[in-house]
PDB file of N, CA and C in Angstrom:
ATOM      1  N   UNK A   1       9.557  -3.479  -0.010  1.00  0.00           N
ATOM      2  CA  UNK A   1       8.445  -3.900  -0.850  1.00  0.00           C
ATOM      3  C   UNK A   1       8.905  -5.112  -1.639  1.00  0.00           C
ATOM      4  N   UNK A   2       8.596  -6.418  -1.779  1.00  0.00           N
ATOM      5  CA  UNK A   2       8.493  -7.535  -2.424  1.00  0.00           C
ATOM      6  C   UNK A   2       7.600  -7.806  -3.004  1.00  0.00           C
ATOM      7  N   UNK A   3       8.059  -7.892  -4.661  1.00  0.00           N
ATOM      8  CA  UNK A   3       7.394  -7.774  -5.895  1.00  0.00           C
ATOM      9  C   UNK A   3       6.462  -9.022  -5.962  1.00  0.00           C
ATOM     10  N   UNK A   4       7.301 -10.019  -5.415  1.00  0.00           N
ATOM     11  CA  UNK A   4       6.647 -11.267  -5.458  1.00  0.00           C
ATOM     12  C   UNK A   4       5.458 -11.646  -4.671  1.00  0.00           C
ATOM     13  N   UNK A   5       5.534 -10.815  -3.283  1.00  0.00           N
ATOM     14  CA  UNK A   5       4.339 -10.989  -2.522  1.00  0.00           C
ATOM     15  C   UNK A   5       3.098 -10.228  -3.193  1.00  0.00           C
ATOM     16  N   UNK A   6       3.265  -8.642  -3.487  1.00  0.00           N
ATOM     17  CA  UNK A   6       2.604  -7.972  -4.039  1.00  0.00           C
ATOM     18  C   UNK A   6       1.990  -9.243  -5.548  1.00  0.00           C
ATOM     19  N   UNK A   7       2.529  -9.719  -6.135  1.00  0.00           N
ATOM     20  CA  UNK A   7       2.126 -10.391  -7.251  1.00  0.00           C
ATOM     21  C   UNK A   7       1.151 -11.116  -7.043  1.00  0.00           C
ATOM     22  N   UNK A   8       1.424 -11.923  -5.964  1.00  0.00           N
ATOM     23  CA  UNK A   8       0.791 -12.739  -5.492  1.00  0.00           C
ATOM     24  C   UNK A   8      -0.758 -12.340  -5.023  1.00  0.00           C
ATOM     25  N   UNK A   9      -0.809 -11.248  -3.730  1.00  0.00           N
ATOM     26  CA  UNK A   9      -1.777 -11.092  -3.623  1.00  0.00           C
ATOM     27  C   UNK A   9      -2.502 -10.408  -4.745  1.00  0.00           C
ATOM     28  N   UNK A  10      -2.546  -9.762  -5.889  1.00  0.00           N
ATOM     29  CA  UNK A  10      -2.932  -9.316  -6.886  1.00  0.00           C
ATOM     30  C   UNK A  10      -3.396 -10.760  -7.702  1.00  0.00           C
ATOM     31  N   UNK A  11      -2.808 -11.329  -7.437  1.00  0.00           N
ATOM     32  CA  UNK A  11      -3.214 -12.772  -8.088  1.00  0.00           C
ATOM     33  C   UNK A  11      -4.690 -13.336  -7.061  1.00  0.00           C
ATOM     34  N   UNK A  12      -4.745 -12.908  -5.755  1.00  0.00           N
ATOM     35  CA  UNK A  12      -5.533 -13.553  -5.164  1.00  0.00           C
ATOM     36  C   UNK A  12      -6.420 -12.531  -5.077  1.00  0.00           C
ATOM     37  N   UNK A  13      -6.972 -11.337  -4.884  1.00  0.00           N
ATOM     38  CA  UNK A  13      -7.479 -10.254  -5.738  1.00  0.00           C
ATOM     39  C   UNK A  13      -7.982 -10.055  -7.042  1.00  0.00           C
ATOM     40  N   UNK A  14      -7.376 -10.791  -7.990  1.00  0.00           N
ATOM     41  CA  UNK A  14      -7.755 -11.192  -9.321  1.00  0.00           C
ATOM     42  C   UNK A  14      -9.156 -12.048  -9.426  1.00  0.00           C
ATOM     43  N   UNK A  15      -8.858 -13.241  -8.403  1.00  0.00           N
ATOM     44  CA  UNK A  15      -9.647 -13.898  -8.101  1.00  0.00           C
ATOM     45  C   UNK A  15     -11.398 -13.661  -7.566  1.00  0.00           C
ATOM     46  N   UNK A  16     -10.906 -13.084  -6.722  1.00  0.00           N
ATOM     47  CA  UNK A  16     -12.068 -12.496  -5.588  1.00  0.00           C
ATOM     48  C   UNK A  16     -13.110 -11.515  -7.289  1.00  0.00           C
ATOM     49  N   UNK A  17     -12.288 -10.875  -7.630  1.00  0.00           N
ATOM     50  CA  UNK A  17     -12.659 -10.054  -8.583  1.00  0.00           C
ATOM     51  C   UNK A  17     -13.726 -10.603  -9.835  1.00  0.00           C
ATOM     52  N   UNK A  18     -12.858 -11.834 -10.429  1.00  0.00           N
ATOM     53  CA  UNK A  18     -13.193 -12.714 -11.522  1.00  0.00           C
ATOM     54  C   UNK A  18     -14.739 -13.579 -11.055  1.00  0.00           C
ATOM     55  N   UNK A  19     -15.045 -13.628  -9.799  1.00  0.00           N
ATOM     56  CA  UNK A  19     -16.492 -14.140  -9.068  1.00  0.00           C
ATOM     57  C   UNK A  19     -17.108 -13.242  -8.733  1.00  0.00           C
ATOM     58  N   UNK A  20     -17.113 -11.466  -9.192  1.00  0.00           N
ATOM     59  CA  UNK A  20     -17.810 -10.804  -9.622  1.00  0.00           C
ATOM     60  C   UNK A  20     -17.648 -10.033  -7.966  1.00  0.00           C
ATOM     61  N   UNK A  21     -16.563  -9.816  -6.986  1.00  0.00           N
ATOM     62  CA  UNK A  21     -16.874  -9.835  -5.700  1.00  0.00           C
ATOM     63  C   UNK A  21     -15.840  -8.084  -5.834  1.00  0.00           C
ATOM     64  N   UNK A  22     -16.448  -7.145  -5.250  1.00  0.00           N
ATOM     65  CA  UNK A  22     -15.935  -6.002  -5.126  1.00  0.00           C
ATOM     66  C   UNK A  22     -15.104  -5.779  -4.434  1.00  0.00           C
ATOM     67  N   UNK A  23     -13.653  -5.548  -3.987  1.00  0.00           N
ATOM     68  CA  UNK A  23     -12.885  -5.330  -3.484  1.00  0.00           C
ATOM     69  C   UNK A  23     -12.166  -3.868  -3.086  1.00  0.00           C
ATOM     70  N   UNK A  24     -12.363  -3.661  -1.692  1.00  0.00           N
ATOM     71  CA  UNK A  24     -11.912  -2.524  -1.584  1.00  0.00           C
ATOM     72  C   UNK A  24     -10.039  -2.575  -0.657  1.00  0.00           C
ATOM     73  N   UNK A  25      -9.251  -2.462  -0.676  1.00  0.00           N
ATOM     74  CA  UNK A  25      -8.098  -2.749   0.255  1.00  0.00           C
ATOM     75  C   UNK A  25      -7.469  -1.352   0.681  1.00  0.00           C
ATOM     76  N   UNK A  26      -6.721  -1.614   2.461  1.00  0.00           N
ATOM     77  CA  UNK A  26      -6.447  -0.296   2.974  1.00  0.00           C
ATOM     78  C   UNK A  26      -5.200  -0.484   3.238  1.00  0.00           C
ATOM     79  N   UNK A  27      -4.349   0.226   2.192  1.00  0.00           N
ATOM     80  CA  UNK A  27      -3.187   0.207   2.637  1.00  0.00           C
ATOM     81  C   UNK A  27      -2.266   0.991   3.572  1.00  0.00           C
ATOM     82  N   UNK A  28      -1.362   0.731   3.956  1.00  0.00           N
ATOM     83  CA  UNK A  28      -0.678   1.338   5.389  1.00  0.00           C
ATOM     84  C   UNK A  28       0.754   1.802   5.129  1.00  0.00           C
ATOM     85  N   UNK A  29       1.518   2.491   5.480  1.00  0.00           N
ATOM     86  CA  UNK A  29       2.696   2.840   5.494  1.00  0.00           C
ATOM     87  C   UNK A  29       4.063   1.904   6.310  1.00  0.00           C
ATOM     88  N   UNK A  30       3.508   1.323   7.415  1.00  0.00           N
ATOM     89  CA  UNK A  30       4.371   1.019   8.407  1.00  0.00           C
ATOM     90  C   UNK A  30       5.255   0.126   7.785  1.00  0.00           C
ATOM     91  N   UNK A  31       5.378  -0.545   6.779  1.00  0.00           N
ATOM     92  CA  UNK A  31       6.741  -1.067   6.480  1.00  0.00           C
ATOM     93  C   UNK A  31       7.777  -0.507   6.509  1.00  0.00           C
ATOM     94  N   UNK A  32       8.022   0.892   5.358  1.00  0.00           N
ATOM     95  CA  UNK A  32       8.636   1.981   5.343  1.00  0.00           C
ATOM     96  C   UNK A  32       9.022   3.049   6.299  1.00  0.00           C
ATOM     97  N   UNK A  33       8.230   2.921   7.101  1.00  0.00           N
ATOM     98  CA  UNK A  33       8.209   4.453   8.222  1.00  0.00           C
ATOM     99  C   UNK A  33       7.061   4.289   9.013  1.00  0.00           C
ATOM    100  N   UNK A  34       7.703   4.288  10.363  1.00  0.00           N
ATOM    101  CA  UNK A  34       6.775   4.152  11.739  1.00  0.00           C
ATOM    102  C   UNK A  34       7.128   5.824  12.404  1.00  0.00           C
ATOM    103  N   UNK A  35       6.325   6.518  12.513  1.00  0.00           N
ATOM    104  CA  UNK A  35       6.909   8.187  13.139  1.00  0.00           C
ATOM    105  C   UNK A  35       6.913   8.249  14.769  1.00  0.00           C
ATOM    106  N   UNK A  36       6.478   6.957  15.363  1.00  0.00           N
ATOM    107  CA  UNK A  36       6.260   7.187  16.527  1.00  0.00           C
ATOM    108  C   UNK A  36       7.935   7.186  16.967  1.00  0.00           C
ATOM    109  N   UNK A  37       9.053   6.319  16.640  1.00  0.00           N
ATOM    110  CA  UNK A  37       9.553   6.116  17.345  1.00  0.00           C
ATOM    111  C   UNK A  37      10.639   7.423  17.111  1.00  0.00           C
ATOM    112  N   UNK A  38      10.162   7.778  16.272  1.00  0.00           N
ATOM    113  CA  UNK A  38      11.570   9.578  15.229  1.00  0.00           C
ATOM    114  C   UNK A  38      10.657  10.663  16.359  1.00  0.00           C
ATOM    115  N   UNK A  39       9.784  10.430  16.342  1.00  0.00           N
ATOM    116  CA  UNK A  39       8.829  11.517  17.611  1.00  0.00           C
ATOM    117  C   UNK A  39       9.557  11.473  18.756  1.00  0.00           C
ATOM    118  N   UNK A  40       9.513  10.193  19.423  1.00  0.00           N
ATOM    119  CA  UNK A  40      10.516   9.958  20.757  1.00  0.00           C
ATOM    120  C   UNK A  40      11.984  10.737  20.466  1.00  0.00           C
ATOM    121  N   UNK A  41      12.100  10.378  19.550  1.00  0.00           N
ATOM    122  CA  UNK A  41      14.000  10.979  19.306  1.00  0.00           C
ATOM    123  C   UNK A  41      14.028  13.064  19.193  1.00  0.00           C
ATOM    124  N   UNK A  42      12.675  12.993  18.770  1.00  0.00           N
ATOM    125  CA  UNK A  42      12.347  14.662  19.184  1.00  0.00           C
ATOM    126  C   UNK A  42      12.374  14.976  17.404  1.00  0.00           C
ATOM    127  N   UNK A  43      11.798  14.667  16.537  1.00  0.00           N
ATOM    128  CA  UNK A  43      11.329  14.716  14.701  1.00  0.00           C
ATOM    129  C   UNK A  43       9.578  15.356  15.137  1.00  0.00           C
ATOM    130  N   UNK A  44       9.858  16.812  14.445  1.00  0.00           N
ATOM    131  CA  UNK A  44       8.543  16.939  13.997  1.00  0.00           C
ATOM    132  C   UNK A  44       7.569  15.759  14.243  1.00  0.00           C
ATOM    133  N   UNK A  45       6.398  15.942  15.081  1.00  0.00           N
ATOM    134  CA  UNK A  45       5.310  15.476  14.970  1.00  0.00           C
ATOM    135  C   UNK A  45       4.614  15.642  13.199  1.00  0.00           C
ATOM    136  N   UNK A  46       4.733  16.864  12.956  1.00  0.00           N
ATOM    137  CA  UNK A  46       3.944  17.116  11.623  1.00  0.00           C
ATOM    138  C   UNK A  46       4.946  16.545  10.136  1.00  0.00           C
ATOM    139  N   UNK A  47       6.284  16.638  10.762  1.00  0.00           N
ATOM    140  CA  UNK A  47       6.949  16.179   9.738  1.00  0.00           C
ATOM    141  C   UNK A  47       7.330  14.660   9.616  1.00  0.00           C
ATOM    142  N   UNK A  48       7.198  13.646  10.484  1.00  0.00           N
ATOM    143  CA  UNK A  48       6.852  12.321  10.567  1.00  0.00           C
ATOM    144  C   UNK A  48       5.459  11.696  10.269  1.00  0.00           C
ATOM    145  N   UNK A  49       4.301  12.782  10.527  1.00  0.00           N
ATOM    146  CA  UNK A  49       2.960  12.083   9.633  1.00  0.00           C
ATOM    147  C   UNK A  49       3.234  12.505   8.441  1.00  0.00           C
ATOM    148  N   UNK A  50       4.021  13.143   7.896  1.00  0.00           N
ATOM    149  CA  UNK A  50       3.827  13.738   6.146  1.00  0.00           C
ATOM    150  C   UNK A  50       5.294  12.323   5.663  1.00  0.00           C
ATOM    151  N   UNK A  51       5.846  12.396   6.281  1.00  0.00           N
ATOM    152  CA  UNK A  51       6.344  10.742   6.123  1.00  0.00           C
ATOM    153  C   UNK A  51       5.855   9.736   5.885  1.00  0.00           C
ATOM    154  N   UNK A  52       4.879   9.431   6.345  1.00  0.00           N
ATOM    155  CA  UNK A  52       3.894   8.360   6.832  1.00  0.00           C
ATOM    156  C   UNK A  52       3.048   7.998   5.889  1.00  0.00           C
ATOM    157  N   UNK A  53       2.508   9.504   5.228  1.00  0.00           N
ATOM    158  CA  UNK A  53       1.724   9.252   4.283  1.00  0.00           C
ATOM    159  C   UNK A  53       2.739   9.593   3.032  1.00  0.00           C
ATOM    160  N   UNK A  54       3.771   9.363   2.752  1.00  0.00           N
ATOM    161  CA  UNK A  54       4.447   9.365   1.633  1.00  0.00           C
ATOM    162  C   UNK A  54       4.428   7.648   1.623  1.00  0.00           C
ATOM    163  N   UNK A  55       4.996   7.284   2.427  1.00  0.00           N
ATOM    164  CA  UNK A  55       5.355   5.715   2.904  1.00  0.00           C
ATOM    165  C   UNK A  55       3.614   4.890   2.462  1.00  0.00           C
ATOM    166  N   UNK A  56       2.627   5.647   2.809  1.00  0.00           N
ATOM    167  CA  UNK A  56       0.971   4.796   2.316  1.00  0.00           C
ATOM    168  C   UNK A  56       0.961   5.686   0.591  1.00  0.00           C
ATOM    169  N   UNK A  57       1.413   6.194  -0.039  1.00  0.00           N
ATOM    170  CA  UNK A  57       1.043   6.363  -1.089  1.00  0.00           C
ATOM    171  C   UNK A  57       2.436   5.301  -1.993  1.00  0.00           C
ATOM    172  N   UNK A  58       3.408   5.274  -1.438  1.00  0.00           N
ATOM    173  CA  UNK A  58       4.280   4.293  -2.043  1.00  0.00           C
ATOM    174  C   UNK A  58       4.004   2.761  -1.832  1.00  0.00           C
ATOM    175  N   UNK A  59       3.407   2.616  -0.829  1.00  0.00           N
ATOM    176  CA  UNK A  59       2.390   1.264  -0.664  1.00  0.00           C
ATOM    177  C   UNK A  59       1.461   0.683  -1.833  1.00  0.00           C
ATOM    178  N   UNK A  60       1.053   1.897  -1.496  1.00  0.00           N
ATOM    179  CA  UNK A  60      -0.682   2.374  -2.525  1.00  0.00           C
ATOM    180  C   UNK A  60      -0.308   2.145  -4.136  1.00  0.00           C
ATOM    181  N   UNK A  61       0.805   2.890  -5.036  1.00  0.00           N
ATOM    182  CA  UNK A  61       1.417   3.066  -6.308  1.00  0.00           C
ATOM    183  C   UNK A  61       2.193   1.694  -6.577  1.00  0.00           C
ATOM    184  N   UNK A  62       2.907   0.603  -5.678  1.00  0.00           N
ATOM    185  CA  UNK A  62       3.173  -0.767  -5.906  1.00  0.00           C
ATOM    186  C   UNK A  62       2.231  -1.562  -5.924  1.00  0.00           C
ATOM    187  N   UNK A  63       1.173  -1.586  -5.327  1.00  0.00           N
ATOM    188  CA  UNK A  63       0.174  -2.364  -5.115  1.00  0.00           C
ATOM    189  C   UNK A  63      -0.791  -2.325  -6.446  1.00  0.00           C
ATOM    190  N   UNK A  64      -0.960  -1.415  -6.947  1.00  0.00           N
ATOM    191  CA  UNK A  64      -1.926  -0.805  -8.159  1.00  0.00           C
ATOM    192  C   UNK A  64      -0.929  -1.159  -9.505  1.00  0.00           C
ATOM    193  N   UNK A  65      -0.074  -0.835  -9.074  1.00  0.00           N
ATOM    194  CA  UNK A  65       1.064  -1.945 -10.293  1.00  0.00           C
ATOM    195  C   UNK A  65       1.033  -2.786 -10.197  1.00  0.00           C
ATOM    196  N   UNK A  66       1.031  -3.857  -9.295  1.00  0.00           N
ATOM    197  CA  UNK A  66       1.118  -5.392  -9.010  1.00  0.00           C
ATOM    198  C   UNK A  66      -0.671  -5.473 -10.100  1.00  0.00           C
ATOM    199  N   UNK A  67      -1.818  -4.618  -9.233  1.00  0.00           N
ATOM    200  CA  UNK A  67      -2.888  -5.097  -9.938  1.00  0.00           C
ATOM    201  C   UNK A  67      -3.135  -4.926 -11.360  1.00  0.00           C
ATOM    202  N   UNK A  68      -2.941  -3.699 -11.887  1.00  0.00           N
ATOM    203  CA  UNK A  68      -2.200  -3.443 -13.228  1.00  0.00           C
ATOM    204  C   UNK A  68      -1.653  -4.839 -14.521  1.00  0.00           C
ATOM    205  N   UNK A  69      -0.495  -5.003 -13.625  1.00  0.00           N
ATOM    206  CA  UNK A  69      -0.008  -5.911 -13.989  1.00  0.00           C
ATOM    207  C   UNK A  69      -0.961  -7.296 -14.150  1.00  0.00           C
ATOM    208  N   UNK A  70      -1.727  -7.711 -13.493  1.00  0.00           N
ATOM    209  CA  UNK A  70      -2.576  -9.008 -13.241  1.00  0.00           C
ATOM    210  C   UNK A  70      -4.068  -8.404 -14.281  1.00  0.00           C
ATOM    211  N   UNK A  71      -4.012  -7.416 -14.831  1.00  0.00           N
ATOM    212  CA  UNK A  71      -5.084  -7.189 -15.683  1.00  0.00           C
ATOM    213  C   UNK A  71      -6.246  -6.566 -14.567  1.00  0.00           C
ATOM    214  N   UNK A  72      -6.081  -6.526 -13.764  1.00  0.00           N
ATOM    215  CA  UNK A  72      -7.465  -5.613 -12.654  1.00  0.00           C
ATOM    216  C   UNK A  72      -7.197  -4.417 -12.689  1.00  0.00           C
ATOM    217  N   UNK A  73      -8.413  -3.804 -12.888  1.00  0.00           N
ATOM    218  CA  UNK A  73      -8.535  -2.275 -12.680  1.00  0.00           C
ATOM    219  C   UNK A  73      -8.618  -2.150 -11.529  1.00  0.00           C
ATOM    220  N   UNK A  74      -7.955  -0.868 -11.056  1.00  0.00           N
ATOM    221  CA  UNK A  74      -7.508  -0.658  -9.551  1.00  0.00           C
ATOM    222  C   UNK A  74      -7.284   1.251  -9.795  1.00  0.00           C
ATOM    223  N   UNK A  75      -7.743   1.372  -8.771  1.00  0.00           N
ATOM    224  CA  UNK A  75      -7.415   3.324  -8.471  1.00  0.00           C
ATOM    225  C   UNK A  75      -6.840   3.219  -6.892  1.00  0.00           C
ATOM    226  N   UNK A  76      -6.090   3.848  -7.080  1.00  0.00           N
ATOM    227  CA  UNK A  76      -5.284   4.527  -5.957  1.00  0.00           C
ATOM    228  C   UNK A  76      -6.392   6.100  -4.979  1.00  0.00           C
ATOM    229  N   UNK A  77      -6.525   6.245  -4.108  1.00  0.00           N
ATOM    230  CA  UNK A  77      -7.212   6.937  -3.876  1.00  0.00           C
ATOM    231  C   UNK A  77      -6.716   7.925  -2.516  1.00  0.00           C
TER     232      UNK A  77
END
């Protein structure tokens, strides 16, 4: 996770926001943890998606800080 990119787009989000424009964003896990390839190696199917979505809620909790930070209200969901 890079603070600086996250900043950034929160900065460009800020924007979109400040022209009155609703923003919804979907964040993803795959930086952190891809389960397909721990599946191949023989990892829980069920215990590599509960990975996955640890990896999209740690996405989700930097991102809402970055917006936080830039003064936008933002929910994690």
């Amino acid at each position: 996770i890079d603070a600086s990119i996250l900043d950034r787009m929160a900065q460009e989000i800020k924007e979109l926001v400040e022209l009155g424009i609703q923003v919804g964003v979907v964040i993803g896990g795959g930086n952190l943890f891809r389960g397909a390839g721990l599946a191949k190696a023989g990892m829980n199917r069920v215990v590599g998606d509960h990975m996955g979505m640890l990896a999209t809620v740690m996405n989700g909790l930097a991102m809402r800080d970055a917006l936080h930070r830039a003064y936008v209200n933002a929910r994690l969901m």
